[in-house]
N, C-alpha and C. Protein backbone atom coordinates (compact mmCIF):
# COMPACT_ATOMS: atom_id res chain seq x y z
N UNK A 1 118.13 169.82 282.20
CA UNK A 1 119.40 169.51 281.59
C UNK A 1 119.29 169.72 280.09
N UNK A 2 120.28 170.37 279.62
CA UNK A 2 120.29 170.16 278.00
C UNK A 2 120.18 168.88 277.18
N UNK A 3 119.55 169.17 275.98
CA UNK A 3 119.06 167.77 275.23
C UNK A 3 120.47 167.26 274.69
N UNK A 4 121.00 168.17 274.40
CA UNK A 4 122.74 167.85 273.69
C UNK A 4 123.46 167.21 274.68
N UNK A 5 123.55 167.61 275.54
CA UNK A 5 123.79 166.96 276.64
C UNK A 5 123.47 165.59 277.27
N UNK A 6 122.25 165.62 277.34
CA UNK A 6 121.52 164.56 277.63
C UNK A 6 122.23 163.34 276.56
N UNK A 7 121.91 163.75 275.43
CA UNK A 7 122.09 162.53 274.22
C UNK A 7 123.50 162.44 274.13
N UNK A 8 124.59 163.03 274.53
CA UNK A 8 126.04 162.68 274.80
C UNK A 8 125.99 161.88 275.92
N UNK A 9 125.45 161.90 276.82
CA UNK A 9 125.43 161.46 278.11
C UNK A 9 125.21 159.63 278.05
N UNK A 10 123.65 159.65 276.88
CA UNK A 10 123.80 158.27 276.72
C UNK A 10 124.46 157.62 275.89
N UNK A 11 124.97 158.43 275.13
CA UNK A 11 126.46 157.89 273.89
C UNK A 11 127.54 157.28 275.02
N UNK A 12 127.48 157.92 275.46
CA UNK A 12 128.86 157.73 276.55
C UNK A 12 128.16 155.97 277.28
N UNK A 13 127.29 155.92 277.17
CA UNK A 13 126.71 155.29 278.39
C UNK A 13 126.60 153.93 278.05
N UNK A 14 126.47 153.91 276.44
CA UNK A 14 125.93 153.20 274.89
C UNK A 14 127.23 152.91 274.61
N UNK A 15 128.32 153.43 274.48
CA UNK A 15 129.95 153.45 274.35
C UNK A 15 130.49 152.34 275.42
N UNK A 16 129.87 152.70 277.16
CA UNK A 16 130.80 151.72 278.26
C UNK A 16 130.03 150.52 277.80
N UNK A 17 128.66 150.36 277.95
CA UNK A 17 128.01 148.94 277.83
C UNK A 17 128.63 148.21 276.79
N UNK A 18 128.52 148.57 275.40
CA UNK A 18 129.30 147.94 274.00
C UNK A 18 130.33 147.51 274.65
N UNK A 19 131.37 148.23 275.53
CA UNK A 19 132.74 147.54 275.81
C UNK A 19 132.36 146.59 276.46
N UNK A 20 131.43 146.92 277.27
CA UNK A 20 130.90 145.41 278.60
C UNK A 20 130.70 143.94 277.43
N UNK A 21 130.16 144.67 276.73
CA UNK A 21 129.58 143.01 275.51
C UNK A 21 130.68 142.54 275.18
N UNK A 22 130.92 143.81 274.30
CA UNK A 22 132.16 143.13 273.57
C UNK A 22 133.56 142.38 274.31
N UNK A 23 133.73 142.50 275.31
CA UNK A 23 134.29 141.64 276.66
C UNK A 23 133.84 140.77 276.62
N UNK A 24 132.60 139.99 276.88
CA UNK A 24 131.84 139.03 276.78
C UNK A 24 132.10 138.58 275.77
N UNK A 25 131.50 138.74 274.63
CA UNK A 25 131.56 138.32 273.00
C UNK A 25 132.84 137.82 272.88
N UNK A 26 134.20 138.66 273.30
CA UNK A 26 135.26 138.41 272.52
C UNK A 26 135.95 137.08 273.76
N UNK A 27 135.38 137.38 274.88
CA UNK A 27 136.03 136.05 275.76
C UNK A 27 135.22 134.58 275.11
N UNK A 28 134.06 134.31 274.60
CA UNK A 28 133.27 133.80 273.66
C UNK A 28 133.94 133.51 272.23
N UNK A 29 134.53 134.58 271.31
CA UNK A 29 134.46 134.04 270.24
C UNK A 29 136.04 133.64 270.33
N UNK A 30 136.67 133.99 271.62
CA UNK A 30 138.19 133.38 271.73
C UNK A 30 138.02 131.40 272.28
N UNK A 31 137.27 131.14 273.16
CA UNK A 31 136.71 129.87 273.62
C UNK A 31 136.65 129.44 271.46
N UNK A 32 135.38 129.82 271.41
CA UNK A 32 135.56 128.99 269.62
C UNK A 32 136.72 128.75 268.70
N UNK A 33 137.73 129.74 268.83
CA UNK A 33 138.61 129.84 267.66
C UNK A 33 139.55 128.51 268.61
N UNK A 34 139.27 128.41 269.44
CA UNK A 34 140.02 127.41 270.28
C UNK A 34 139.28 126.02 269.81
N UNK A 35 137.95 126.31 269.63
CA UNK A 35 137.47 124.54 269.55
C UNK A 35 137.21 124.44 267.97
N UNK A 36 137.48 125.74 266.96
CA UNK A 36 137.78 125.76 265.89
C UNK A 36 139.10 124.74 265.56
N UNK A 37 139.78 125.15 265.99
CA UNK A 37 141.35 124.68 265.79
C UNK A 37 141.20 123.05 266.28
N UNK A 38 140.26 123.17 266.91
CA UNK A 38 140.61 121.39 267.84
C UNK A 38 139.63 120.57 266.48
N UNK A 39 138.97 121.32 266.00
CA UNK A 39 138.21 120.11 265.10
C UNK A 39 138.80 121.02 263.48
N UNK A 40 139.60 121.54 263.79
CA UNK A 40 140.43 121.52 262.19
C UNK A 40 141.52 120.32 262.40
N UNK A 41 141.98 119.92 263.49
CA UNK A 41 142.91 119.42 263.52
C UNK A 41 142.58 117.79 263.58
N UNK A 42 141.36 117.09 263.94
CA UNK A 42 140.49 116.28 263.83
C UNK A 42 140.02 116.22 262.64
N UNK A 43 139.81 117.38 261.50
CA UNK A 43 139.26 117.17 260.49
C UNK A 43 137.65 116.83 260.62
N UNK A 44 136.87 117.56 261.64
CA UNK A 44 135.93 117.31 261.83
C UNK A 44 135.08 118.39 261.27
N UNK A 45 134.76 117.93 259.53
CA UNK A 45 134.34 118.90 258.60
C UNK A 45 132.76 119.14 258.61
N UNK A 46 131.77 117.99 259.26
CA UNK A 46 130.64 118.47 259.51
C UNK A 46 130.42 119.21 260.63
N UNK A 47 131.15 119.20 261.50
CA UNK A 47 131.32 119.53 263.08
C UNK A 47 131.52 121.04 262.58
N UNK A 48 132.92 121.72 262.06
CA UNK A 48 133.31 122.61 261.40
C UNK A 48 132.55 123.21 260.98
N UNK A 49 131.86 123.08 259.73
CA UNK A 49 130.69 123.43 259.32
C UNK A 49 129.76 124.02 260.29
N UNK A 50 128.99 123.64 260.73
CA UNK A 50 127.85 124.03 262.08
C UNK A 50 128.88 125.37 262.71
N UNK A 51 130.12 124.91 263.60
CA UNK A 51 130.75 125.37 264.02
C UNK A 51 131.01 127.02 263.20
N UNK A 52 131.75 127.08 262.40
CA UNK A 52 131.93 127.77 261.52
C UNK A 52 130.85 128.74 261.39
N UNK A 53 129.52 128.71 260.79
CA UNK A 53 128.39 129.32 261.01
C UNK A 53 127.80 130.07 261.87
N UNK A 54 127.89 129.59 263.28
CA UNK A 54 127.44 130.27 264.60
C UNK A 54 128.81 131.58 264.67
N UNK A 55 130.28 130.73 264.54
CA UNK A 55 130.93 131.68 264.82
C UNK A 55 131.09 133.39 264.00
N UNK A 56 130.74 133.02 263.05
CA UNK A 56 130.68 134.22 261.74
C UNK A 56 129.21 134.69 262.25
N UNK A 57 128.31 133.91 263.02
CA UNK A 57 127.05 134.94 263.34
C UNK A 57 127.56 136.33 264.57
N UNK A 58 128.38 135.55 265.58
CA UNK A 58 129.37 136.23 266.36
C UNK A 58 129.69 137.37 265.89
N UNK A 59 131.20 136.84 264.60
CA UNK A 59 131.77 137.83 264.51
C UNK A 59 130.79 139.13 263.94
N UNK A 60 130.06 138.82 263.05
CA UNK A 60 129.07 139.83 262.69
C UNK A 60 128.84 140.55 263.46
N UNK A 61 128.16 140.14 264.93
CA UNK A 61 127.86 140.99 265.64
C UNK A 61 128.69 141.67 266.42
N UNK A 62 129.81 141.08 266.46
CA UNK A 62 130.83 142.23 266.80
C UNK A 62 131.32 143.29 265.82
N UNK A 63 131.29 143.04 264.46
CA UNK A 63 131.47 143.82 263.71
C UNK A 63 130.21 145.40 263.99
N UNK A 64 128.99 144.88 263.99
CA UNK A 64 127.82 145.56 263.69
C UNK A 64 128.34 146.64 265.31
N UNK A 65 128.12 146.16 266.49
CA UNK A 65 128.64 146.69 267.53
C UNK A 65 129.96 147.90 267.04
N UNK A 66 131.21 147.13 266.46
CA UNK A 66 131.86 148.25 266.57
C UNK A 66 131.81 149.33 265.32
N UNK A 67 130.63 149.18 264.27
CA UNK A 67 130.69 149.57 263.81
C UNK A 67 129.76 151.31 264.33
N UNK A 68 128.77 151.02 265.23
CA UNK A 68 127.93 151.87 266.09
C UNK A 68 128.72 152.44 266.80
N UNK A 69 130.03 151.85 267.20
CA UNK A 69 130.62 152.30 268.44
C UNK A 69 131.44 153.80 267.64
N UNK A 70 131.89 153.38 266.42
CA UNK A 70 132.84 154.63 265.66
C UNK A 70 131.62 155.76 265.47
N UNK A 71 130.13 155.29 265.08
CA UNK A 71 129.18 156.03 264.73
C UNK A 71 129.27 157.31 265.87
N UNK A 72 129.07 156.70 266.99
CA UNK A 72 128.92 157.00 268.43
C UNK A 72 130.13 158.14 269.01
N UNK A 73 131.33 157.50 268.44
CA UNK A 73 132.45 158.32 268.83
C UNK A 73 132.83 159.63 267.77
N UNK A 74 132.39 159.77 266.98
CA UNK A 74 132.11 160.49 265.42
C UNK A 74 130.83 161.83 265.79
N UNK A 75 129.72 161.35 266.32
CA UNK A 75 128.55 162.12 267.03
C UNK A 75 129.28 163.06 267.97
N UNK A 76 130.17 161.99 269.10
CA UNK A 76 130.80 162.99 270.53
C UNK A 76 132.02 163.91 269.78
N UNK A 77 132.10 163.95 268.82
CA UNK A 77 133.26 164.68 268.50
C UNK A 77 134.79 164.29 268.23
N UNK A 78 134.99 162.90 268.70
CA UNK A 78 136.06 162.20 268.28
C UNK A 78 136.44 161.58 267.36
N UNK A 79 137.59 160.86 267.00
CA UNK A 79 137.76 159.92 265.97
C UNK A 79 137.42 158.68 266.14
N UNK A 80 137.00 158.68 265.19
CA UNK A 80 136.46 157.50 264.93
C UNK A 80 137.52 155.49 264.90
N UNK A 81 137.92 156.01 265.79
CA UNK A 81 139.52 154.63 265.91
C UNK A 81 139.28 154.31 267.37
N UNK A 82 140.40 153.40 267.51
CA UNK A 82 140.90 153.22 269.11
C UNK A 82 141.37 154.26 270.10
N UNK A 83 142.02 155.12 269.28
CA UNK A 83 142.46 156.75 269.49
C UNK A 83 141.35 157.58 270.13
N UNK A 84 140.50 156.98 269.23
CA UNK A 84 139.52 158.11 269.53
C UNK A 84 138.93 157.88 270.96
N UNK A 85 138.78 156.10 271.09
CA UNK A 85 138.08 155.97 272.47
C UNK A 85 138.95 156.29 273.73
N UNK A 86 140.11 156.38 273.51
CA UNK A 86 141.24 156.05 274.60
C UNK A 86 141.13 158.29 274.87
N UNK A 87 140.92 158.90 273.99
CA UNK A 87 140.55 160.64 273.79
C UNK A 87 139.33 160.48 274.98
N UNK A 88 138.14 160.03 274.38
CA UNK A 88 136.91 160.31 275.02
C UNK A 88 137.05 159.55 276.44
N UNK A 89 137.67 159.03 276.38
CA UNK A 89 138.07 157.81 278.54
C UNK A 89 138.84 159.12 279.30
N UNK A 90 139.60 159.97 278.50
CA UNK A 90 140.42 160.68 279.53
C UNK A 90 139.59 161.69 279.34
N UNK A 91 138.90 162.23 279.18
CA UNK A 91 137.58 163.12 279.28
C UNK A 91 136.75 162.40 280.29
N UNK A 92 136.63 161.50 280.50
CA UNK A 92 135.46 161.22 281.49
C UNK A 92 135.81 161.94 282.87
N UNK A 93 134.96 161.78 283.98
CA UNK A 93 135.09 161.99 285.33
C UNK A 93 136.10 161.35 285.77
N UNK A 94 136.80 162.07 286.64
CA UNK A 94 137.66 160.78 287.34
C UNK A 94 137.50 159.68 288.15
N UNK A 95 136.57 159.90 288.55
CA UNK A 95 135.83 158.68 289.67
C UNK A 95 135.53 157.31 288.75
N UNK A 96 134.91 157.59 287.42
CA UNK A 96 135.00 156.23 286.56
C UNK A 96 135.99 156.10 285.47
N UNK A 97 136.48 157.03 285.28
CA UNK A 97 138.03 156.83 284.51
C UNK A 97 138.81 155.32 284.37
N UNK A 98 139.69 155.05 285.85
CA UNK A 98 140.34 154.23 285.64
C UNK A 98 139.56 152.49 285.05
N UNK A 99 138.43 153.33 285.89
CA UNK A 99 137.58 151.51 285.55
C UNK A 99 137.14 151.61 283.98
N UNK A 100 137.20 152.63 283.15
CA UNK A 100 136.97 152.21 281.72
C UNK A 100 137.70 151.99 281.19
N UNK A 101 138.86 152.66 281.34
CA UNK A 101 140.66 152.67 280.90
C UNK A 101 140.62 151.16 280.62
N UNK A 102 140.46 150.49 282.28
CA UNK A 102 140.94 148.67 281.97
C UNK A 102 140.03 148.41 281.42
N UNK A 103 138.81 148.72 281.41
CA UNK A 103 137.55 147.96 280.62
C UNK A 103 138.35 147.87 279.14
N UNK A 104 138.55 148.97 278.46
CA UNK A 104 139.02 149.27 277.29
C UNK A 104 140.30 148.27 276.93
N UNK A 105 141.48 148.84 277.82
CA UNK A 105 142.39 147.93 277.51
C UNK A 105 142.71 146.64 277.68
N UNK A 106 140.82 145.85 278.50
CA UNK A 106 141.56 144.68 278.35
C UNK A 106 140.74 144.07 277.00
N UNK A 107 139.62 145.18 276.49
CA UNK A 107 138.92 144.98 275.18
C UNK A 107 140.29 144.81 274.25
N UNK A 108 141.25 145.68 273.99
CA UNK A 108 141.88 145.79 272.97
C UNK A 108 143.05 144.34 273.68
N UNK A 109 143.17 144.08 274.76
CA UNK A 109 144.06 142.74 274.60
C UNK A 109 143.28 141.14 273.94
N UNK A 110 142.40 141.38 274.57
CA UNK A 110 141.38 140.26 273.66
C UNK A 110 141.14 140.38 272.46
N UNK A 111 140.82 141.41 271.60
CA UNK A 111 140.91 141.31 270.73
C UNK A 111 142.33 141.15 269.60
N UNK A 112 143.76 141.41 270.05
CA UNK A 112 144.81 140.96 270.07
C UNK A 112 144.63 139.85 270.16
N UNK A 113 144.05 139.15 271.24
CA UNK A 113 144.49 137.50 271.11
C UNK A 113 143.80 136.72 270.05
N UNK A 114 142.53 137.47 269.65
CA UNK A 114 141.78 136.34 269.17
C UNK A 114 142.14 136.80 267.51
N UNK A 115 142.49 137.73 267.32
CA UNK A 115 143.16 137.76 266.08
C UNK A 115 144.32 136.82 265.99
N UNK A 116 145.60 136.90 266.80
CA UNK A 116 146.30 135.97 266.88
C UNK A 116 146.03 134.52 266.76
N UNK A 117 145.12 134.25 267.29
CA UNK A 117 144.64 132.95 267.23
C UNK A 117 143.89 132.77 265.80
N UNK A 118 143.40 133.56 265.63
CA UNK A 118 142.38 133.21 263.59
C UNK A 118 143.67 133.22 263.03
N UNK A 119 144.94 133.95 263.06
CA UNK A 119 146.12 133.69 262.38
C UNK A 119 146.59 132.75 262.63
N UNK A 120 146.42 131.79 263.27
CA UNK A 120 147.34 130.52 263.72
C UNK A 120 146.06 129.57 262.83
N UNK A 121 145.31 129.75 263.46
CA UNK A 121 144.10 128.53 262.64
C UNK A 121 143.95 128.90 261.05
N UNK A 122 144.15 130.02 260.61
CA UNK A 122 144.45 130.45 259.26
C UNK A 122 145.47 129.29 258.67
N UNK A 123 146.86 129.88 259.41
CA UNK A 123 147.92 129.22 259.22
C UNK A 123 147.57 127.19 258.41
N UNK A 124 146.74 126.83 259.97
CA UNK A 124 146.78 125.61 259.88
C UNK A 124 146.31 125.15 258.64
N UNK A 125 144.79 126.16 258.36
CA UNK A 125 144.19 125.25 257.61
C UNK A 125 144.84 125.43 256.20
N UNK A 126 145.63 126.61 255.88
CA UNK A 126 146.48 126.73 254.52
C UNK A 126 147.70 125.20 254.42
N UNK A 127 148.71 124.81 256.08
CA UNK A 127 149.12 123.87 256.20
C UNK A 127 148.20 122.38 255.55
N UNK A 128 146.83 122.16 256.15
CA UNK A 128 146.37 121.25 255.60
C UNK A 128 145.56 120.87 254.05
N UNK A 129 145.41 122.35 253.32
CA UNK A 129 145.58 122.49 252.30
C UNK A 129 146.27 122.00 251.57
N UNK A 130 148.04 122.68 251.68
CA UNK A 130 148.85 122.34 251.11
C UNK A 130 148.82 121.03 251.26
N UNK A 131 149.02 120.04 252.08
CA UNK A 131 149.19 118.75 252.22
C UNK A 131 147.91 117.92 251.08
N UNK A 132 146.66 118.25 251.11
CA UNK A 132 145.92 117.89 250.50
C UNK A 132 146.26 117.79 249.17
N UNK A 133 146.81 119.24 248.68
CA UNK A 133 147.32 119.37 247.35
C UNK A 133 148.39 118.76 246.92
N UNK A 134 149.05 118.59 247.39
CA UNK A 134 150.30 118.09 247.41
C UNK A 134 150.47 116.32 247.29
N UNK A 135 149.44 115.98 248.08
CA UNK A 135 148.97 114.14 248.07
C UNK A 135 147.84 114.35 246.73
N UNK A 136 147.12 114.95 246.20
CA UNK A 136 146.36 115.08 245.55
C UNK A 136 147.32 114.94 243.96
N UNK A 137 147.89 116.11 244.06
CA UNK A 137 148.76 116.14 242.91
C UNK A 137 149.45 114.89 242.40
N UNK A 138 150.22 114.74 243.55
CA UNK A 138 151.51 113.25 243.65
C UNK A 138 150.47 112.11 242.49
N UNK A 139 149.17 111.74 243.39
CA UNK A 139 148.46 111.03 242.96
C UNK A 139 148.41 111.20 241.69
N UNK A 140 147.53 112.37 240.92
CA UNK A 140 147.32 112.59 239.88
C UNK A 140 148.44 112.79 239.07
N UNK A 141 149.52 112.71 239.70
CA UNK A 141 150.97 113.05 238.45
C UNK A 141 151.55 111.23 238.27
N UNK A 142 151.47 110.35 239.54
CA UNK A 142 151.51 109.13 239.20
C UNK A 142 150.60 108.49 238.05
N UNK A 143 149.34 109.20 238.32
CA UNK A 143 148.19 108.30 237.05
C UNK A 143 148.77 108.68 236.33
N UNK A 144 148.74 109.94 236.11
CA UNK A 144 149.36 110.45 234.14
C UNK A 144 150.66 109.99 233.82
N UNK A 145 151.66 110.12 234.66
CA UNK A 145 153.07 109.17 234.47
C UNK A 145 152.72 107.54 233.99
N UNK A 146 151.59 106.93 234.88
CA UNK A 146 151.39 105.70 234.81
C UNK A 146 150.83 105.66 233.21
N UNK A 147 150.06 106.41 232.74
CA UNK A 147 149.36 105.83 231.94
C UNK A 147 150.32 106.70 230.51
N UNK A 148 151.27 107.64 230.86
CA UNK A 148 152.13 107.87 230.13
C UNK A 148 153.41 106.14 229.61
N UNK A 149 153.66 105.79 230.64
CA UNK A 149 154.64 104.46 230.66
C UNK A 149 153.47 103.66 229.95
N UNK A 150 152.48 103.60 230.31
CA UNK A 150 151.76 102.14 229.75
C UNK A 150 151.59 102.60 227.70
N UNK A 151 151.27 104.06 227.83
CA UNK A 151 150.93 104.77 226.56
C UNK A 151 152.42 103.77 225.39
N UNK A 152 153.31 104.46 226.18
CA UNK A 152 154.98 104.07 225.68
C UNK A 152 155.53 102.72 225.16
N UNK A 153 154.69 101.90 226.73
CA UNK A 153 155.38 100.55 226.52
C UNK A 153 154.49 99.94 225.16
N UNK A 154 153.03 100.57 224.77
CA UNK A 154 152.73 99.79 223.78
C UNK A 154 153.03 100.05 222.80
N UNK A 155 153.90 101.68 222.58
CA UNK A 155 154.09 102.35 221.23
C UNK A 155 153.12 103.48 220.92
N UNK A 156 152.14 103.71 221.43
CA UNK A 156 151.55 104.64 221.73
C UNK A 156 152.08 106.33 222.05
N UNK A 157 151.68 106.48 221.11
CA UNK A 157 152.41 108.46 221.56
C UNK A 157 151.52 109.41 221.15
């Protein structure tokens, strides 16, 4: 068999497995952004912390993964996008076609969700921000008011 060949053969092969993980990974880092949200909402900031850490080790490695995967699709001759993988699936054989198709598209619905979901927990924690700031401020605009009135009542300016 040709070597060019050969080494497309395991690109391709290196290409389905990554989707197999990244299925895994992303049903994984969707479970966290879920128990993310449950201890943002608890305010459970050492919990968070720990939490937080493992999950960014995750995302990394999904990053690093799809970053091989464009490498990979760039080598076979395609683009380097979602485009490109959904190009190289209808090139395959037909006998494993349809089963990468869903492999693929249910990669790209998970990853839809779990973006959706870092946008909602985004959301929140800017919500509990603001609130922080906002009770924070109040506070600190009462002291200075307060100690503005006390400044006043003695003649003080």
């Amino acid at each position: 068999m040709d070597k060019s060949l050969t080494i497309k053969r395991e690109l391709v092969q290196q290409l389905i497995r990554d989707v197999r993980n990244d299925l895994e990974d992303y049903a994984q880092l969707k479970n966290m952004l879920e128990q993310q949200r449950q201890l943002m909402q608890r305010r459970d900031n050492e919990s968070l912390l720990t939490h937080n850490t493992q999950q960014t080790l995750l995302c990394d490695k999904l990053a690093k993964r799809a970053s091989v995967r464009s490498q990979h699709l760039s080598q076979l001759g395609f683009d380097n996008n979602p485009g490109g993988m959904t190009k190289l699936i209808s090139k395959l054989p037909e006998h494993i076609r349809p089963q990468i198709k869903l492999l693929w598209q249910n990669l790209q619905a998970i990853v839809q969700d779990s973006q959706q979901q870092n946008e909602a927990n985004g959301k929140l924690l800017v919500m509990q921000q603001t609130s922080i700031k906002r009770i924070l401020g109040q506070d600190s605009q009462e002291a200075i008011d307060y100690g503005a009135n006390t400044a006043n009542h003695y003649g003080v300016n």
